[in-house]
N, C-alpha and C. Protein backbone atom coordinates (compact mmCIF):
# COMPACT_ATOMS: atom_id res chain seq x y z
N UNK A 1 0.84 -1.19 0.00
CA UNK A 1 0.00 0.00 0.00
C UNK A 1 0.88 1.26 0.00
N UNK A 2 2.35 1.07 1.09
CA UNK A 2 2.56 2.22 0.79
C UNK A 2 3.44 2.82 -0.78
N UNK A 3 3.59 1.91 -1.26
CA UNK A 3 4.48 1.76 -3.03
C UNK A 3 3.36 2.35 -3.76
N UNK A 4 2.10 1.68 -3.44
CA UNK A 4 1.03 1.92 -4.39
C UNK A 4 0.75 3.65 -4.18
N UNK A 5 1.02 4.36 -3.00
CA UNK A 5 0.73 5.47 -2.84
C UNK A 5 1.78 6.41 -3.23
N UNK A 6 2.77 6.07 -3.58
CA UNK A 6 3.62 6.76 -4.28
C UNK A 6 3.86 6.67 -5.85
N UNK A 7 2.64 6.24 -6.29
CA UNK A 7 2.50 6.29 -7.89
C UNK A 7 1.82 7.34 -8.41
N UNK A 8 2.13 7.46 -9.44
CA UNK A 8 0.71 8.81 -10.38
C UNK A 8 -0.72 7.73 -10.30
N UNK A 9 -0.64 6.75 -11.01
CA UNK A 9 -1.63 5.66 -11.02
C UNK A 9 -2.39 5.81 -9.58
N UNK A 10 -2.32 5.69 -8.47
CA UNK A 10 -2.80 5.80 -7.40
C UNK A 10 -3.74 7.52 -7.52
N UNK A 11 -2.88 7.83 -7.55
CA UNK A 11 -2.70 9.53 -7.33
C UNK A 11 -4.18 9.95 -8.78
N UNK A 12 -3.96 9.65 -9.87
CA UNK A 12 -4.45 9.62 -11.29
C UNK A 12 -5.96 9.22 -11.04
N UNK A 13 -6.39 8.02 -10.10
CA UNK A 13 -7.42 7.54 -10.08
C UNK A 13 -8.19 8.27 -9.19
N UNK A 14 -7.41 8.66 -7.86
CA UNK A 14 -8.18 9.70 -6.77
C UNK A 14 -8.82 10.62 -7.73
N UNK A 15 -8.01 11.36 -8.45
CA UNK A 15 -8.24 12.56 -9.19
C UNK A 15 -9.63 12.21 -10.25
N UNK A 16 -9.31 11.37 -10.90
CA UNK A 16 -10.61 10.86 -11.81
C UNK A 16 -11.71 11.11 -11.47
N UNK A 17 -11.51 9.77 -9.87
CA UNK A 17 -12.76 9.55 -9.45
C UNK A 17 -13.42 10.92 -8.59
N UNK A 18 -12.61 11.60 -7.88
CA UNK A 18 -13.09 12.54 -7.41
C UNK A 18 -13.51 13.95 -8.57
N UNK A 19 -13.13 14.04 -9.47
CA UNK A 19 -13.47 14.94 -11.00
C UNK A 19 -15.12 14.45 -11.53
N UNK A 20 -15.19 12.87 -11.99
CA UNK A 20 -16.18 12.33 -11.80
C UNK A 20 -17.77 12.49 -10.89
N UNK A 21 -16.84 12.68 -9.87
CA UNK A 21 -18.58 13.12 -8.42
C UNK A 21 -18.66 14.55 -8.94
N UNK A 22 -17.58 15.35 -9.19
CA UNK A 22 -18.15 16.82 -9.34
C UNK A 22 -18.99 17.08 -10.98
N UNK A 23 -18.35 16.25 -11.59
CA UNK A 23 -19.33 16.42 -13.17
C UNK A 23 -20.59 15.54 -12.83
N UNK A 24 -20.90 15.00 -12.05
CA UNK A 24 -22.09 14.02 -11.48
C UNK A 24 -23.11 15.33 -11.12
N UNK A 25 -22.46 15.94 -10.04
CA UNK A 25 -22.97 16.92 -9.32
C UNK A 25 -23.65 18.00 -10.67
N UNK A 26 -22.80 18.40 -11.07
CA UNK A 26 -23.44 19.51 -12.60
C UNK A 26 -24.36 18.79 -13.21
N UNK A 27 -24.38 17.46 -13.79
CA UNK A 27 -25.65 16.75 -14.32
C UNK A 27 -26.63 17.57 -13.53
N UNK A 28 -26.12 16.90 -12.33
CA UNK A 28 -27.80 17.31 -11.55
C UNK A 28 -28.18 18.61 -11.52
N UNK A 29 -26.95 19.14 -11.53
CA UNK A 29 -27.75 20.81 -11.62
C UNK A 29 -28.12 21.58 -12.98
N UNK A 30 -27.39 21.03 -13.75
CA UNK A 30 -27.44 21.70 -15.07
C UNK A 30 -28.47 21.08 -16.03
N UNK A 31 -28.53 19.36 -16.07
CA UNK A 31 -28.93 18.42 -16.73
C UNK A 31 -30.72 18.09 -15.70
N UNK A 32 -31.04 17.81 -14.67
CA UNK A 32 -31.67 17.57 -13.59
C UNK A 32 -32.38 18.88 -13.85
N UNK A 33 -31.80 19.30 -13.56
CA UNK A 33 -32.70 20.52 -12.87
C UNK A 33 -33.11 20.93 -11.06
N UNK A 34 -31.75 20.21 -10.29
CA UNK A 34 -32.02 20.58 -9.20
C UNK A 34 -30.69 21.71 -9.08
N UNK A 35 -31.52 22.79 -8.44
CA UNK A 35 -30.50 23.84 -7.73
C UNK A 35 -29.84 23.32 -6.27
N UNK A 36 -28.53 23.53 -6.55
CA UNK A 36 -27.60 23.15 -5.34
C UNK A 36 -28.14 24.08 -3.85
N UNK A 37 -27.87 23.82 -2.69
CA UNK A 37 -28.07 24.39 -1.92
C UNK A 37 -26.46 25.03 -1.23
N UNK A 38 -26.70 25.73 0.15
CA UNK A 38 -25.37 26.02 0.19
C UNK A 38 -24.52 24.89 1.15
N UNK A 39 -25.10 23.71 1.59
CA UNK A 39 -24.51 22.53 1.54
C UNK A 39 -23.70 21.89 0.36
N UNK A 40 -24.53 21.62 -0.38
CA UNK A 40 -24.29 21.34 -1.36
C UNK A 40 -23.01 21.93 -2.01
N UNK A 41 -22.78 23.16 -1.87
CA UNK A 41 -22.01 23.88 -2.35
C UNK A 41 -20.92 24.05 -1.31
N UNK A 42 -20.89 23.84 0.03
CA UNK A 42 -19.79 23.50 0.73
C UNK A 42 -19.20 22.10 0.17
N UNK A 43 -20.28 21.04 0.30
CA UNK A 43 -19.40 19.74 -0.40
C UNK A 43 -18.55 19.65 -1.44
N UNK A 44 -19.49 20.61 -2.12
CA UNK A 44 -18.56 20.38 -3.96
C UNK A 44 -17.08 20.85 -3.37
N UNK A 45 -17.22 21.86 -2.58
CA UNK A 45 -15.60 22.36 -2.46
C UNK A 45 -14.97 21.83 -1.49
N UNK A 46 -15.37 20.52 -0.63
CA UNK A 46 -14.51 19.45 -0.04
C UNK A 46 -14.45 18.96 -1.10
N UNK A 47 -15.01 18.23 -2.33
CA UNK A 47 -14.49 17.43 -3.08
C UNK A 47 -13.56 18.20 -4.09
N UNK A 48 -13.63 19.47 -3.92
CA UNK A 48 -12.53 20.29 -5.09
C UNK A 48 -10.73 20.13 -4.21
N UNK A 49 -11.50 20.11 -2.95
CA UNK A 49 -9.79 19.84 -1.92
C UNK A 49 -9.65 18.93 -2.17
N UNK A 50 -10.29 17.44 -2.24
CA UNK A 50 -9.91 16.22 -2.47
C UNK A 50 -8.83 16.43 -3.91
N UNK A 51 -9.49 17.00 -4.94
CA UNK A 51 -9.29 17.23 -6.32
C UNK A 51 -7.62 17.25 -6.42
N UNK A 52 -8.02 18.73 -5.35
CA UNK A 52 -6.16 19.57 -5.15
C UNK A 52 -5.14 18.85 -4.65
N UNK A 53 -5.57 17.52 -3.86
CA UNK A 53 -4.73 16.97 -3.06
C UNK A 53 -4.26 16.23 -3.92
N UNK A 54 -4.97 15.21 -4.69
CA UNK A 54 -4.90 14.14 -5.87
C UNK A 54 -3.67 15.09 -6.69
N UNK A 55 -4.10 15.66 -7.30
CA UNK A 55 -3.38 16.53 -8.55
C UNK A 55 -2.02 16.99 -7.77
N UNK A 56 -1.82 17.44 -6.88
CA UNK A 56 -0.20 17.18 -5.78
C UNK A 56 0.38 16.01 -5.83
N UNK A 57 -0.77 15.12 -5.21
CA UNK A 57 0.46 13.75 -5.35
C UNK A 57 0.67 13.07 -6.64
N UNK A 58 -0.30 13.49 -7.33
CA UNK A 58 0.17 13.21 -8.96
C UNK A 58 1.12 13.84 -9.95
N UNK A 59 1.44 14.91 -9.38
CA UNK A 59 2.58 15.61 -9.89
C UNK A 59 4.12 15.14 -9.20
N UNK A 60 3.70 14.98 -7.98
CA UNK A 60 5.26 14.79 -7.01
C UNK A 60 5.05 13.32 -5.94
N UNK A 61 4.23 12.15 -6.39
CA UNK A 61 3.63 11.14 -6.03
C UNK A 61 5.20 10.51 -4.51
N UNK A 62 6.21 10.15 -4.64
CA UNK A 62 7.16 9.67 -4.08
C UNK A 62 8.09 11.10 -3.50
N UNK A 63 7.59 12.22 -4.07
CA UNK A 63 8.66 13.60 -2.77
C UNK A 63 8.07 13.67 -1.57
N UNK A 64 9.24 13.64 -0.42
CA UNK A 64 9.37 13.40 0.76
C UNK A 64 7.84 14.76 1.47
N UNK A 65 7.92 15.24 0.85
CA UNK A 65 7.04 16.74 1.37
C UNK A 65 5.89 16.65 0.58
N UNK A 66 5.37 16.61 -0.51
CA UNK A 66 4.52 16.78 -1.62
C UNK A 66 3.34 15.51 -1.03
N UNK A 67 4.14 14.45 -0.83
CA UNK A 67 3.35 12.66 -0.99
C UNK A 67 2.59 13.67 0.07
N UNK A 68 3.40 13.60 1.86
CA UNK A 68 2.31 13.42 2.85
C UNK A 68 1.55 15.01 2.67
N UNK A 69 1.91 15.70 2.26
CA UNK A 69 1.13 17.00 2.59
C UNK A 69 -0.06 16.53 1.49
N UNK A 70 -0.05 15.97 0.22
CA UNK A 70 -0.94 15.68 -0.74
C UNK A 70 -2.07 15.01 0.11
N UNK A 71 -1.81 13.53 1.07
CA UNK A 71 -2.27 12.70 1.71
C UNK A 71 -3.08 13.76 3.09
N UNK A 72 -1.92 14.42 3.89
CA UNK A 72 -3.02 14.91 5.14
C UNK A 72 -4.06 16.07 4.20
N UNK A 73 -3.41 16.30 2.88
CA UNK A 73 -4.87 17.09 2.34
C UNK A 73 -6.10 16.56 2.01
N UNK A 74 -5.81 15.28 1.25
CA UNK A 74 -6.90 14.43 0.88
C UNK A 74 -7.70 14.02 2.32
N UNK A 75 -6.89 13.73 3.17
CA UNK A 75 -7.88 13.18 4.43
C UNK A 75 -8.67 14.19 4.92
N UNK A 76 -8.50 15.45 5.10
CA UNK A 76 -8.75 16.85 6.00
C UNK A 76 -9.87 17.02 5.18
N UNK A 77 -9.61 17.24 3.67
CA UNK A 77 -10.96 17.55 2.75
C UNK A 77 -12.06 16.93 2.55
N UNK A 78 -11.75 14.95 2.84
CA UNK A 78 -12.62 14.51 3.30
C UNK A 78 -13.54 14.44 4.25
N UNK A 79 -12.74 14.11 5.78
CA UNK A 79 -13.29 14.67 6.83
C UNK A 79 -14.01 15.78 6.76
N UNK A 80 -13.76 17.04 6.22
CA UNK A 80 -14.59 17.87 6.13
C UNK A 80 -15.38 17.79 5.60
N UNK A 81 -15.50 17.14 4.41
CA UNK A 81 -16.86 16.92 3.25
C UNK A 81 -17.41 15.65 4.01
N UNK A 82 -17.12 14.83 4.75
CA UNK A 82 -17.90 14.41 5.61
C UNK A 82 -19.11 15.07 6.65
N UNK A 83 -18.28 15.61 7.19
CA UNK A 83 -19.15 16.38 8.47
C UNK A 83 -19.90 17.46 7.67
N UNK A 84 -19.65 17.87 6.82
CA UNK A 84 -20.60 18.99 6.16
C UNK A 84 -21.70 18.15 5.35
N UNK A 85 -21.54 16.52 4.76
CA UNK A 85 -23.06 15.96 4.18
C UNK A 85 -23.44 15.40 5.46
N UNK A 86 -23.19 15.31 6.68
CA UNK A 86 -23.69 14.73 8.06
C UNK A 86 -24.72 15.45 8.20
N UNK A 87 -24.27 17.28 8.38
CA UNK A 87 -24.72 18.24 9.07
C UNK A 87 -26.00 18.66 7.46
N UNK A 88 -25.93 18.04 6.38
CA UNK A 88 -26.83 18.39 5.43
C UNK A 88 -27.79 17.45 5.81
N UNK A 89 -27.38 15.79 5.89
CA UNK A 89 -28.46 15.21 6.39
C UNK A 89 -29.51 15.43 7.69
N UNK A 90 -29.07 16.23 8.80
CA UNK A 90 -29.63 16.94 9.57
C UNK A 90 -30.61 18.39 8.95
N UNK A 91 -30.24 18.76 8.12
CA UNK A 91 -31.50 19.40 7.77
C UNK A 91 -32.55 18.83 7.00
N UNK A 92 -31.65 17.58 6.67
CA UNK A 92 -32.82 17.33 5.65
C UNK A 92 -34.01 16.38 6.27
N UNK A 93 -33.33 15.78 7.39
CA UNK A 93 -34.27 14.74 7.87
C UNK A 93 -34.55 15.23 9.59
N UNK A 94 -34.53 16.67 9.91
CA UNK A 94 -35.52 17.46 11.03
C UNK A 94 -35.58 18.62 10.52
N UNK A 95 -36.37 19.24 9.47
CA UNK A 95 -36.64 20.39 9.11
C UNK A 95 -37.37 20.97 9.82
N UNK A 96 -37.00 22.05 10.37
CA UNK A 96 -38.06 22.77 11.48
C UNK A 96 -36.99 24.82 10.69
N UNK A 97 -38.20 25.42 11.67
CA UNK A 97 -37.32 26.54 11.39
C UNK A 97 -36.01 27.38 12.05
N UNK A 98 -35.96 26.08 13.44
CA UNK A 98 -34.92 26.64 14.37
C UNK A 98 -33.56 25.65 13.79
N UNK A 99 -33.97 24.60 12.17
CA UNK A 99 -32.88 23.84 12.11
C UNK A 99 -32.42 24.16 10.74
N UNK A 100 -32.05 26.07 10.22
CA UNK A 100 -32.01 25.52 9.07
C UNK A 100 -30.94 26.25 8.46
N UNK A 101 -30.15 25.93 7.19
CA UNK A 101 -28.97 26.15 6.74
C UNK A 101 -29.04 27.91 5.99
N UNK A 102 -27.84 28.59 5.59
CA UNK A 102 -28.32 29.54 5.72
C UNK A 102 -28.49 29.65 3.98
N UNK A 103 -29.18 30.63 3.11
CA UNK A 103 -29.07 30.89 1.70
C UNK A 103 -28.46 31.24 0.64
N UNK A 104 -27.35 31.51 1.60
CA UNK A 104 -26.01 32.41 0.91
C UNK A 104 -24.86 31.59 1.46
N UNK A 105 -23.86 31.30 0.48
CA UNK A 105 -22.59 30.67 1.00
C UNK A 105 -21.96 31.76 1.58
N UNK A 106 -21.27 31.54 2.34
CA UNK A 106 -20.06 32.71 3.71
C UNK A 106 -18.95 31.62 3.47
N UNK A 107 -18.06 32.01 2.33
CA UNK A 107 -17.19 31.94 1.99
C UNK A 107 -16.08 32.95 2.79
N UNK A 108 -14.91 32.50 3.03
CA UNK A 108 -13.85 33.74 3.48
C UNK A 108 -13.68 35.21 2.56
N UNK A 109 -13.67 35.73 2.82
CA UNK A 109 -13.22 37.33 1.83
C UNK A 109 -12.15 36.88 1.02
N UNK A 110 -11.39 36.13 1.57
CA UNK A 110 -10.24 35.84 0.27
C UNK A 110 -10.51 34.80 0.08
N UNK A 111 -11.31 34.12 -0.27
CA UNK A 111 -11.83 32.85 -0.80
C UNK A 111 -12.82 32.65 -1.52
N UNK A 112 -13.74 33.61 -2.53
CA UNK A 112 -15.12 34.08 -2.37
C UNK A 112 -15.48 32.82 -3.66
N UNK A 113 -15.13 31.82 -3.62
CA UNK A 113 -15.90 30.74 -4.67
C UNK A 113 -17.11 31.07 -5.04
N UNK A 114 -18.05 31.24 -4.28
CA UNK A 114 -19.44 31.44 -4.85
C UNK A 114 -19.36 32.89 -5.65
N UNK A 115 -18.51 33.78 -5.72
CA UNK A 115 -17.79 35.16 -6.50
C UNK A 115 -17.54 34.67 -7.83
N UNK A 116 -16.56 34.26 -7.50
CA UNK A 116 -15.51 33.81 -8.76
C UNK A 116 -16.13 32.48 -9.71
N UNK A 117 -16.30 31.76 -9.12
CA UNK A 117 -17.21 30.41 -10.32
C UNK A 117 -18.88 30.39 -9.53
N UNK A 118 -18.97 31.47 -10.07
CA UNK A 118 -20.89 31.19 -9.21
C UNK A 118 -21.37 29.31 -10.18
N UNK A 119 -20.56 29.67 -11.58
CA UNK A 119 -21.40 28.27 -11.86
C UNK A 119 -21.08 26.99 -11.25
N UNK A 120 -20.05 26.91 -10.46
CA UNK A 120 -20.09 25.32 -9.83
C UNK A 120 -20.84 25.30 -8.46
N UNK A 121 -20.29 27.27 -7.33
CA UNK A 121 -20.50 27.26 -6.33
C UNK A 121 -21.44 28.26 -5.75
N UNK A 122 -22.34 28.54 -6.67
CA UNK A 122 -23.36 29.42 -6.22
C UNK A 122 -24.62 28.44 -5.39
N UNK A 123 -25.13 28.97 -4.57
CA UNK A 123 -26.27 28.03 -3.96
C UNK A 123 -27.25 28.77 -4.34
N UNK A 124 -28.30 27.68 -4.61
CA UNK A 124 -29.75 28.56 -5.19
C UNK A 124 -30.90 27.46 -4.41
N UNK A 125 -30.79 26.43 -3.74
CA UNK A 125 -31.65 25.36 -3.47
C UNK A 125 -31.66 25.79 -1.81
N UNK A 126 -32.74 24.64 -1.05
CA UNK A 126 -33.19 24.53 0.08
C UNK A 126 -32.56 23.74 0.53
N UNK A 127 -31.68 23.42 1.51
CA UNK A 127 -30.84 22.61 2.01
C UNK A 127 -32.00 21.22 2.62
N UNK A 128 -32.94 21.59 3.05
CA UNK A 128 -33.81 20.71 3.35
C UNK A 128 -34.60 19.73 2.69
N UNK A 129 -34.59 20.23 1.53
CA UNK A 129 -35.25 19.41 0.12
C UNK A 129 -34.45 18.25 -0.43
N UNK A 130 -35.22 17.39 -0.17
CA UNK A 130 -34.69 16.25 -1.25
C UNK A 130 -35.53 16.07 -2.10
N UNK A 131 -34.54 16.47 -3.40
CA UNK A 131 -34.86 16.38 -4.57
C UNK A 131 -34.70 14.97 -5.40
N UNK A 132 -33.52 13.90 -4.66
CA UNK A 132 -33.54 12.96 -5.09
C UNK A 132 -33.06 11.78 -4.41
N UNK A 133 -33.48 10.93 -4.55
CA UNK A 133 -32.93 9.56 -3.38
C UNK A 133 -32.65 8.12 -4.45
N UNK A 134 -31.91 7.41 -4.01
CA UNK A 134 -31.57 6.37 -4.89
C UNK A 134 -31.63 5.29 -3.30
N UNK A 135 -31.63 4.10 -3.59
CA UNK A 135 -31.97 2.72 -2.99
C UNK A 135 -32.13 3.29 -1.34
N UNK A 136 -33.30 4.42 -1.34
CA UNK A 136 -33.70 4.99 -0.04
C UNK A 136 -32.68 6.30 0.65
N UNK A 137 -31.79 6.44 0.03
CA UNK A 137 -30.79 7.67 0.52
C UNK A 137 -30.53 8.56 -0.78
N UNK A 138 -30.50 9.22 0.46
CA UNK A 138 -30.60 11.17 -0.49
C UNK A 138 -29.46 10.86 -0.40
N UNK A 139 -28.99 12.46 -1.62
CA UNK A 139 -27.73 12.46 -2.30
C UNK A 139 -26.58 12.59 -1.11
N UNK A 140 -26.74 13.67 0.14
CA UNK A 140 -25.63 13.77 1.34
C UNK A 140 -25.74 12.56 2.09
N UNK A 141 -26.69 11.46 1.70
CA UNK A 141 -26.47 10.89 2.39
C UNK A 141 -25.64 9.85 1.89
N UNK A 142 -25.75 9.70 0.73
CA UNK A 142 -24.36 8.58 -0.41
C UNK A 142 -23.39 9.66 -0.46
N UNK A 143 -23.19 10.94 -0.47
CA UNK A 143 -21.95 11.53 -0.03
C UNK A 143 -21.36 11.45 1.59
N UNK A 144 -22.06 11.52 2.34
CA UNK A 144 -21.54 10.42 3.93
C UNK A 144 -20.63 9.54 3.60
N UNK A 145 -21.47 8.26 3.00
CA UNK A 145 -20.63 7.76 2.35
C UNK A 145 -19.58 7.64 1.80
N UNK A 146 -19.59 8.28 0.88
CA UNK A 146 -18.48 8.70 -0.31
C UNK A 146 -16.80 8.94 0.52
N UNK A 147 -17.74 10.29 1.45
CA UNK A 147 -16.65 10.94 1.95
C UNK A 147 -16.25 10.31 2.95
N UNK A 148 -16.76 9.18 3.53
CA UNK A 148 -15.80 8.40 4.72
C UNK A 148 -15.01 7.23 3.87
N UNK A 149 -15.27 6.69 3.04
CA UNK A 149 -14.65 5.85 1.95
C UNK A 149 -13.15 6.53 1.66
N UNK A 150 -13.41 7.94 1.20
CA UNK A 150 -12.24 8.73 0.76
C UNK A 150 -11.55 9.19 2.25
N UNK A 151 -12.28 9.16 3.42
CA UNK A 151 -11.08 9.24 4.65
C UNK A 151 -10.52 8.39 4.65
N UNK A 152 -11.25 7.25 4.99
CA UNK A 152 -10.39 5.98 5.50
C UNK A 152 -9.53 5.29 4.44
N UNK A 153 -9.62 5.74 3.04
CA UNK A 153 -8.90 5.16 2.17
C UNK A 153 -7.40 6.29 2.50
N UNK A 154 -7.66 7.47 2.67
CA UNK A 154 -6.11 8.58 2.75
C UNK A 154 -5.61 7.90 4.36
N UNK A 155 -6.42 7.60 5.20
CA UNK A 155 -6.01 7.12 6.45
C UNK A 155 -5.01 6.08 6.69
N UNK A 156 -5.44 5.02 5.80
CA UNK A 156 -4.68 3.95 5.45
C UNK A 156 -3.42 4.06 4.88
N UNK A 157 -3.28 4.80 3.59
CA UNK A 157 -2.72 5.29 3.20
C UNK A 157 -1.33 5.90 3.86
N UNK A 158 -2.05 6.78 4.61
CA UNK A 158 -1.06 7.41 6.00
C UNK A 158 -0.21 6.90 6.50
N UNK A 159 -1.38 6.06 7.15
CA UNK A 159 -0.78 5.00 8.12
C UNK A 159 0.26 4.03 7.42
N UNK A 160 0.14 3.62 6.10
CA UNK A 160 0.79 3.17 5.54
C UNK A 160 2.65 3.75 5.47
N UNK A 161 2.27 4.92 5.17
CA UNK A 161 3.50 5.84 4.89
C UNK A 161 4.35 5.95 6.04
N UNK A 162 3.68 5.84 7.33
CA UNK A 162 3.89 6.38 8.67
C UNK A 162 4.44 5.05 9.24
N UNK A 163 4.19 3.85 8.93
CA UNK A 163 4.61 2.10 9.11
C UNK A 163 6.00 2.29 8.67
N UNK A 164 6.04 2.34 6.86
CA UNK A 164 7.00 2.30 6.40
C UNK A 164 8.40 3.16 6.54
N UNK A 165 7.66 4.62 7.19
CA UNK A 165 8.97 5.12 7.57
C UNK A 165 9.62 4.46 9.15
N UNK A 166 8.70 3.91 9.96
CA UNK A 166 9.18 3.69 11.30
C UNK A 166 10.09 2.46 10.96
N UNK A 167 9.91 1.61 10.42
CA UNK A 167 10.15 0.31 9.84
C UNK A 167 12.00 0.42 9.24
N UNK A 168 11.72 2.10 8.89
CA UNK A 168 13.45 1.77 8.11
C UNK A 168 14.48 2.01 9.74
């Protein structure tokens, strides 16, 4: 595991597959016809960190600095895009008015994504609405998913890296 994590191939497929969920995501908004919410639009940009992390270790897959900073990025962006489709499934499944997300992304001032690409990261939807469910789970809730798959896979990973250096 840890050889395999010092390849582009490793590195190449994160990137794919995580490129993949975000052109998934535009279907639905562009193709669908559902407007993202500003969940929604926090996730996309954990999976754009996932993106950034991939595309690091695919450039510098085996440098001593590049591999793990690529790796604690991929895990951090997950974790975060975790807890942010957790905290979506909480609106979606106790909608009340004391439980609800806000309409506007609050992006940092030097960060203003929903500014600069309103088309991936503008929110226009109800965080509370499910618009669509597949074998009984809404979309944050197969991103739960998704995004603990993509922790525990950078975790391993880690841990992998973190074995092999104690080991020499």
């Amino acid at each position: 595991m840890n050889a395999f994590s010092r390849t582009r191939l490793a590195w190449g497929l994160l990137a794919a597959g995580s490129t993949a969920l975000l052109l998934i995501a535009l279907f639905f908004q562009y193709v669908q016809g559902y407007a993202p919410c500003v969940m929604c639009v926090y996730q996309r940009a954990a999976l754009v960190g996932v993106i950034a992390a991939a595309l690091l270790g695919w450039l510098a897959p085996a440098h001593s600095m590049a591999g793990p900073l690529a790796l604690l990025g991929w895990l951090a962006a997950s974790i975060e895009g975790y807890l942010l489709a957790r905290e979506h499934v909480g609106y979606q499944l106790d909608p009340s008015p004391f439980n609800q997300c806000s309409t506007f992304a609050e992006f940092p001032a030097w960060f203003q994504l929903d500014v600069w690409l309103p088309a991936l990261f503008y929110p226009s939807g109800d965080c509370s609405q499910i618009d669509w469910s597949w074998l009984g789970l809404s979309m944050p809730q197969w991103l739960m998913g998704i995004f603990a798959v993509l922790a525990l896979l950078a975790a391993l990973f880690l841990g992998a890296r973190l074995l092999a250096a104690v080991r020499r």
